[in-house]
C-alpha atoms as a PDB file:
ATOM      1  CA  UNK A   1     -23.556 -21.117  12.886  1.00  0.00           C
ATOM      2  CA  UNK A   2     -21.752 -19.148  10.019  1.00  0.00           C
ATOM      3  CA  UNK A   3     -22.962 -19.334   6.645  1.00  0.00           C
ATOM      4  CA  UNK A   4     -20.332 -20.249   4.355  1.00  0.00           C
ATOM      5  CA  UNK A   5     -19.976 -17.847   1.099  1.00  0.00           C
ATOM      6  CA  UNK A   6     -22.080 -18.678  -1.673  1.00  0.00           C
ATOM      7  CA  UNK A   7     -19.626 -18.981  -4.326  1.00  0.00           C
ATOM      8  CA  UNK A   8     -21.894 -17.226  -7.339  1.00  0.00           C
ATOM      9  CA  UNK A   9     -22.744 -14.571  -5.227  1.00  0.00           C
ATOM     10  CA  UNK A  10     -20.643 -11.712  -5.594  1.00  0.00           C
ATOM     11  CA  UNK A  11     -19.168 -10.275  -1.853  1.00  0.00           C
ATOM     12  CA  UNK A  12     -18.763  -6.492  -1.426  1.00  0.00           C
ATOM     13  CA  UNK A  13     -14.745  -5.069  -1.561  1.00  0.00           C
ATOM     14  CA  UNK A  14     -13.065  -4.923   1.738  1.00  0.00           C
ATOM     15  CA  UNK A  15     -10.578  -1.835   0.161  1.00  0.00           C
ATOM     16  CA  UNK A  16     -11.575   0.873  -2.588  1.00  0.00           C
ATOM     17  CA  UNK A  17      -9.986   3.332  -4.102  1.00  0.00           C
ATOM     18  CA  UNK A  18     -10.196   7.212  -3.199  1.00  0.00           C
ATOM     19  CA  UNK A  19     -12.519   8.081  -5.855  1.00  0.00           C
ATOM     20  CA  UNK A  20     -14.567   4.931  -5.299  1.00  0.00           C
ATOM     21  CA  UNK A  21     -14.836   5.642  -1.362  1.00  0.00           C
ATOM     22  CA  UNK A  22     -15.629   9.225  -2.088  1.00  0.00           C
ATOM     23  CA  UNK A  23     -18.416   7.760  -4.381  1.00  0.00           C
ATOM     24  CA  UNK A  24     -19.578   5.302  -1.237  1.00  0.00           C
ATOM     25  CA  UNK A  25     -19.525   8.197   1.087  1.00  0.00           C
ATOM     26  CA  UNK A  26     -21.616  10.831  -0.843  1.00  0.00           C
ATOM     27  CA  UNK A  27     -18.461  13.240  -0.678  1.00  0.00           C
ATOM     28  CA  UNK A  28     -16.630  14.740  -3.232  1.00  0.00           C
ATOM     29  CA  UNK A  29     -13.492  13.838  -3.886  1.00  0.00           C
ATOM     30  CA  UNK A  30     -11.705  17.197  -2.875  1.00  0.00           C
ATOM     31  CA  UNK A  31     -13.094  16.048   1.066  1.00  0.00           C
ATOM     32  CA  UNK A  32     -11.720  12.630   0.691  1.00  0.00           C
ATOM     33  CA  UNK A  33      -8.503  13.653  -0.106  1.00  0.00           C
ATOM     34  CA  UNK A  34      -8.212  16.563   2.813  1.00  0.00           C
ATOM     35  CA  UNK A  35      -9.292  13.676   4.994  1.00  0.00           C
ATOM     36  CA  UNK A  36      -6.405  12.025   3.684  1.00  0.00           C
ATOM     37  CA  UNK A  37      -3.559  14.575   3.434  1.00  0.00           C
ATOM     38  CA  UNK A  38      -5.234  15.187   7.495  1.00  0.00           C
ATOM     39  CA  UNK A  39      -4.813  11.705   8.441  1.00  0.00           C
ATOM     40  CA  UNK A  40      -8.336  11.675   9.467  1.00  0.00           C
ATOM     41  CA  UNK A  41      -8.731   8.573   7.378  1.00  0.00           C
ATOM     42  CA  UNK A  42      -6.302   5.547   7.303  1.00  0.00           C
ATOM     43  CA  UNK A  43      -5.201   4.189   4.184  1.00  0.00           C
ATOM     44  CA  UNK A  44      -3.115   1.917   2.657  1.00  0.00           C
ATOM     45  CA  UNK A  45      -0.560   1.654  -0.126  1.00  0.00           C
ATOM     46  CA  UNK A  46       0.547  -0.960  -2.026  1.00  0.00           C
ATOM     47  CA  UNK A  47       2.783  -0.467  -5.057  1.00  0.00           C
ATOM     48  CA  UNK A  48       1.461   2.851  -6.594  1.00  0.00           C
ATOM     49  CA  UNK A  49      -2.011   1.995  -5.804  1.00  0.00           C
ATOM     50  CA  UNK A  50      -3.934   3.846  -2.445  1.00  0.00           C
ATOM     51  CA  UNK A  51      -6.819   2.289  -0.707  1.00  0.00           C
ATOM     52  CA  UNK A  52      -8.930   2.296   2.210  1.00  0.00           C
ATOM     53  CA  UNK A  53     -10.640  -0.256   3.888  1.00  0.00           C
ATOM     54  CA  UNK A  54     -14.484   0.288   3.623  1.00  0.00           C
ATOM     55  CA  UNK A  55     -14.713   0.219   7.423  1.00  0.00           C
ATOM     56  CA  UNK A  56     -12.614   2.880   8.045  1.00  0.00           C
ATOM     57  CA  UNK A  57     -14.847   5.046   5.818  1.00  0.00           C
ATOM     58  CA  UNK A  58     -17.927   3.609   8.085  1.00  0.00           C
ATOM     59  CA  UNK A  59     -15.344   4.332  11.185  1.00  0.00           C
ATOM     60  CA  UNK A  60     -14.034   8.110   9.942  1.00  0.00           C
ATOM     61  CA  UNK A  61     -18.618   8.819   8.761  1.00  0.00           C
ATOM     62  CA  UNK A  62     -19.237   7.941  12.450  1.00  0.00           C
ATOM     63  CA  UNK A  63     -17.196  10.025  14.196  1.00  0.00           C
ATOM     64  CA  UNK A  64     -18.897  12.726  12.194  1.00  0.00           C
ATOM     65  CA  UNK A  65     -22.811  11.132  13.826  1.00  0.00           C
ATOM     66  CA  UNK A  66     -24.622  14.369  15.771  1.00  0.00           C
END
């Protein structure tokens, strides 16, 4: 059985910004962006505003896994 959300605790952001997914990664943003401008990592845009799903940064770290 699910649990259901706990309403004062606070749950983690499905989308970031660059910066901020650079930041969860341990990258700088100069590799983020390549990744980007490559298409190695999907992203959204709504509006002005980019953002990428925190599971495509897990998905785009583990195809990097030795």
């Amino acid at each position: 059985m699910t649990n259901p959300v706990e309403p004062n605790r606070p749950q983690p952001p499905i989308a970031v910004s660059p910066d901020e997914a650079a930041r969860l990664a341990g990258l700088g943003r100069t590799t983020l962006y390549a990744a980007l401008a490559k298409g190695d990592i999907a992203s959204i845009k709504i509006g002005t505003r980019r953002l990428i799903r925190v599971d495509a940064i897990h998905d785009w770290l583990a195809r990097y896994e030795a």
